[in-house]
C-alpha atoms as a PDB file:
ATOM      1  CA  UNK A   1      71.087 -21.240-169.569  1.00  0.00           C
ATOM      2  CA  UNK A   2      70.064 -25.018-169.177  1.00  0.00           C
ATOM      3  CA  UNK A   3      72.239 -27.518-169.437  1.00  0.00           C
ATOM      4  CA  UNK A   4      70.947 -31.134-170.483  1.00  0.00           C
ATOM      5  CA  UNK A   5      73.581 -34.148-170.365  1.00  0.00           C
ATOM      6  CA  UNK A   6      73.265 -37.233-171.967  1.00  0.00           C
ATOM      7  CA  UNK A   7      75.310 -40.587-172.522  1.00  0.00           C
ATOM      8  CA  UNK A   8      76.389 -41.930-169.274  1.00  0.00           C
ATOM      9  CA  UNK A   9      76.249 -45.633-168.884  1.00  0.00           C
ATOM     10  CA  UNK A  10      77.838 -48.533-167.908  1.00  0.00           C
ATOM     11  CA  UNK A  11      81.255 -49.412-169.543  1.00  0.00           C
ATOM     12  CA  UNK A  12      83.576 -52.230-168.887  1.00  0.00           C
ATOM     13  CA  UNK A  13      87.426 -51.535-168.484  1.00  0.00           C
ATOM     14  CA  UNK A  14      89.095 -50.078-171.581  1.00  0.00           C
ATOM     15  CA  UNK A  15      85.941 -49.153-172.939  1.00  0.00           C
ATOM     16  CA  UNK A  16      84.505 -46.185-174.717  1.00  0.00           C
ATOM     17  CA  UNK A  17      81.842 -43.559-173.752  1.00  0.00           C
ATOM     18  CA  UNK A  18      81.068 -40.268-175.458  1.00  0.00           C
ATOM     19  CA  UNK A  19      78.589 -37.565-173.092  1.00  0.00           C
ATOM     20  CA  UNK A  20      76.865 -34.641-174.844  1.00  0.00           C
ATOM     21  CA  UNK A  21      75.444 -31.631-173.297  1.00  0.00           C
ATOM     22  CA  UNK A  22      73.088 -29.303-175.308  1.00  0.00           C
ATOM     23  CA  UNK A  23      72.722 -25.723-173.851  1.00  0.00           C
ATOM     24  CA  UNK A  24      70.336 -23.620-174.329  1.00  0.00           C
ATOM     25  CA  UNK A  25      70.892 -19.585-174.849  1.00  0.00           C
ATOM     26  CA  UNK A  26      71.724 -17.629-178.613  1.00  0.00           C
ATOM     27  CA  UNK A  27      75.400 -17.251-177.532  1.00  0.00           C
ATOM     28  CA  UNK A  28      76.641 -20.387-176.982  1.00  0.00           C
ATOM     29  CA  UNK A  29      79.545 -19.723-178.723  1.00  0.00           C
ATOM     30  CA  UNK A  30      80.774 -17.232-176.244  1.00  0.00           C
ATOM     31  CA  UNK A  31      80.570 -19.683-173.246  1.00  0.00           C
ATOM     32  CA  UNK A  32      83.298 -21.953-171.699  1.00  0.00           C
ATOM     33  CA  UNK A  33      82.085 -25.168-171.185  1.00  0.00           C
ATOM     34  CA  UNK A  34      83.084 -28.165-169.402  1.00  0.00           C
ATOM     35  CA  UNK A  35      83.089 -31.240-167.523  1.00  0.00           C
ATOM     36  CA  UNK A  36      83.424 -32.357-164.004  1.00  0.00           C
ATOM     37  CA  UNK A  37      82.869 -35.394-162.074  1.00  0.00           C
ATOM     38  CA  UNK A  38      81.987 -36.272-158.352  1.00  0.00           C
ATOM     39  CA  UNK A  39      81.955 -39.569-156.507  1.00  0.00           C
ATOM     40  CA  UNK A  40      80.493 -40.006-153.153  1.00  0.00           C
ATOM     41  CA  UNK A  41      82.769 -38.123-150.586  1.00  0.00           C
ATOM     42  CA  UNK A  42      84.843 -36.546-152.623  1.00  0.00           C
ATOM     43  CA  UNK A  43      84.977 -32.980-154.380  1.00  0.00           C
ATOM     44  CA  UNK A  44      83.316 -32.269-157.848  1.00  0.00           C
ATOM     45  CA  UNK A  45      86.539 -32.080-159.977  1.00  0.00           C
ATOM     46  CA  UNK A  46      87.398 -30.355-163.219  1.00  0.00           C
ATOM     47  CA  UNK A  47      87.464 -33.432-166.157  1.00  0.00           C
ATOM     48  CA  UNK A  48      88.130 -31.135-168.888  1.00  0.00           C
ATOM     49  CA  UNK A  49      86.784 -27.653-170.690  1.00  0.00           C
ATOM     50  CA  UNK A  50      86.898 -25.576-173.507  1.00  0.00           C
ATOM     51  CA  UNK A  51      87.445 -22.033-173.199  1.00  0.00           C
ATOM     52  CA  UNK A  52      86.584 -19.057-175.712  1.00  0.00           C
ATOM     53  CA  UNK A  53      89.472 -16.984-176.116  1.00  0.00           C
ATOM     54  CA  UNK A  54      87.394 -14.706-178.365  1.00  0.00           C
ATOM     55  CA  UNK A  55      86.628 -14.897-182.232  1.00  0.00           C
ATOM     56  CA  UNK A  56      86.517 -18.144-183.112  1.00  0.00           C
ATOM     57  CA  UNK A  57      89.463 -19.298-181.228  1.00  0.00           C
ATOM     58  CA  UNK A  58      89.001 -21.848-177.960  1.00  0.00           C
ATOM     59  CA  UNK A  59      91.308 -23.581-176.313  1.00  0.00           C
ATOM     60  CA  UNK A  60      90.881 -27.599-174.452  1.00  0.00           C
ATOM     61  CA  UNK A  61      92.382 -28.583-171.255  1.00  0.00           C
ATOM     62  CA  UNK A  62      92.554 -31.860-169.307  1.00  0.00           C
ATOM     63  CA  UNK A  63      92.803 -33.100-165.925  1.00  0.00           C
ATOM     64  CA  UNK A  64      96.344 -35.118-165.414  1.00  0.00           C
ATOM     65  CA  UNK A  65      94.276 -37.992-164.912  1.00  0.00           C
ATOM     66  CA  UNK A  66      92.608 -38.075-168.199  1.00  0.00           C
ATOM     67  CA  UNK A  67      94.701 -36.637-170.403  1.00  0.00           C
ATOM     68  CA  UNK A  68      95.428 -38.907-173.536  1.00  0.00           C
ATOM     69  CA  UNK A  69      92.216 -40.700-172.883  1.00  0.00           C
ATOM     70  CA  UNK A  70      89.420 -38.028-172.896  1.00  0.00           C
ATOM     71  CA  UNK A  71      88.623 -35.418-175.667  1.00  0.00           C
ATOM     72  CA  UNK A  72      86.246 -32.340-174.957  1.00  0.00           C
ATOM     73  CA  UNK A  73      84.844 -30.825-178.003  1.00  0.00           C
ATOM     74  CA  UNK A  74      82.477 -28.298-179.013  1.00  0.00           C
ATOM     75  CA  UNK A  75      79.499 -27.569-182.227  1.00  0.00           C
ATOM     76  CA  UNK A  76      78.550 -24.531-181.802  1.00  0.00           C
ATOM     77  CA  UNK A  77      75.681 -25.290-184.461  1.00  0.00           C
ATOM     78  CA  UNK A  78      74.199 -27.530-182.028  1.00  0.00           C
ATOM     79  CA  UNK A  79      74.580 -25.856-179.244  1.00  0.00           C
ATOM     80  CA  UNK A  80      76.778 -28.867-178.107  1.00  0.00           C
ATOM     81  CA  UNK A  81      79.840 -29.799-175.929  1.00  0.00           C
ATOM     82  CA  UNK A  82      81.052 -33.548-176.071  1.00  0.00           C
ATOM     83  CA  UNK A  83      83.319 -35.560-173.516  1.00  0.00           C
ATOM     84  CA  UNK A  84      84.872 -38.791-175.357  1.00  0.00           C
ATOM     85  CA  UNK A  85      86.136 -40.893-173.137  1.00  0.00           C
ATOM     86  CA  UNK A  86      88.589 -44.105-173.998  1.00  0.00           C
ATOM     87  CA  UNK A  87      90.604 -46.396-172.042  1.00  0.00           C
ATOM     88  CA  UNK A  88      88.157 -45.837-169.321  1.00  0.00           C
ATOM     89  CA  UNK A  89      89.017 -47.629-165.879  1.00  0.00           C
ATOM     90  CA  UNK A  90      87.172 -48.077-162.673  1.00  0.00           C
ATOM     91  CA  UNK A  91      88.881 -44.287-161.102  1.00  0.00           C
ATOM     92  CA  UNK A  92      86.715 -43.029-164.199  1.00  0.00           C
ATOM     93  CA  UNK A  93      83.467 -44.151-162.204  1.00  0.00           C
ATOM     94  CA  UNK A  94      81.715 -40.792-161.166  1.00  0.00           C
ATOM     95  CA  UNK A  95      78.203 -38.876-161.851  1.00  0.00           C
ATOM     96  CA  UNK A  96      79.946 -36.377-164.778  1.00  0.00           C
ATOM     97  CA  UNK A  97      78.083 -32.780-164.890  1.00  0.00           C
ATOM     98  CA  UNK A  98      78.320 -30.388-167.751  1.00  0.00           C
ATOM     99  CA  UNK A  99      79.483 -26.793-166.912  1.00  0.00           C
ATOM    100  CA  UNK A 100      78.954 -23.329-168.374  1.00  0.00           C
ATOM    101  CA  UNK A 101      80.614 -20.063-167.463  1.00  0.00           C
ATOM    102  CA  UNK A 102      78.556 -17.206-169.420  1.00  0.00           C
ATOM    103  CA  UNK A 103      79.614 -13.409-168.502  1.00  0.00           C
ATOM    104  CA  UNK A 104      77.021 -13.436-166.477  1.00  0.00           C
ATOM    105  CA  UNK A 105      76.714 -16.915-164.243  1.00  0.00           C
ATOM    106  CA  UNK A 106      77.920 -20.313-164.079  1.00  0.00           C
ATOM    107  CA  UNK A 107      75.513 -23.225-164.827  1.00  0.00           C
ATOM    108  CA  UNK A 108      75.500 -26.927-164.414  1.00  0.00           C
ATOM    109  CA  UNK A 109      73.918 -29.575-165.685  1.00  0.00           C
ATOM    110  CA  UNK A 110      71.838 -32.787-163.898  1.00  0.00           C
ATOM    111  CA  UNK A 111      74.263 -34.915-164.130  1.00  0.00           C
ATOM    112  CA  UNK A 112      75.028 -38.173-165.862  1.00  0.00           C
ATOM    113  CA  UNK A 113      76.206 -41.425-164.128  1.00  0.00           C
ATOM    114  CA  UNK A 114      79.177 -43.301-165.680  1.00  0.00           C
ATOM    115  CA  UNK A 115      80.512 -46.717-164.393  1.00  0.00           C
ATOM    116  CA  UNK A 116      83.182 -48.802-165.720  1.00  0.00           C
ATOM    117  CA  UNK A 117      83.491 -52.502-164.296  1.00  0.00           C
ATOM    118  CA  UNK A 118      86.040 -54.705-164.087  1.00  0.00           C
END
């Protein structure tokens, strides 16, 4: 699976972003996907994912720290998972990679750089 991330950019505070990540792979409906950030020094942390729960049935969860503000969503047609973020403040500031947990593996993606400025 490959994992290609897109939208990062530089936001000031209160502002908007949205990130996509396309995957490739025929069962991309089957695979939890997510997002985590990193900032220099720190751990990569879980942002948010959605998890299959089999069918067509998948379930979001948030950080604490973004709940409210983010939304994690999924096409399955595209082969797409999107982060929107709002109300974004400078803590938001991180490189944000894309997850996927197959059966088989995890995967990440290359990374996208978000800033917000004050």
């Amino acid at each position: 699976v490959q994992l290609q991330a897109f939208g990062g950019g530089l936001v000031q505070t209160g502002g908007s972003l949205r990130l996509s990540c396309t995957a490739s792979g025929r069962a991309f409906s089957n695979y939890n996907m997510g997002w985590f950030r990193q900032t220099p020094g720190k751990e990569r942390e879980l942002v948010a994912d959605v998890t299959w729960s089999g069918g067509s049935t998948y379930y979001a969860s948030y950080a604490d720290s973004v709940k409210d503000r983010f939304t994690i969503s999924r096409d399955n047609g595209k082969n797409t998972v999107y982060l929107v973020m709002n109300n974004l403040n400078a803590e938001d500031t991180a490189v944000y990679y894309c997850h996927s947990q197959t059966l088989l593996s995890t995967y990440w993606g290359q990374g996208t750089q978000v800033t917000v400025s004050s």
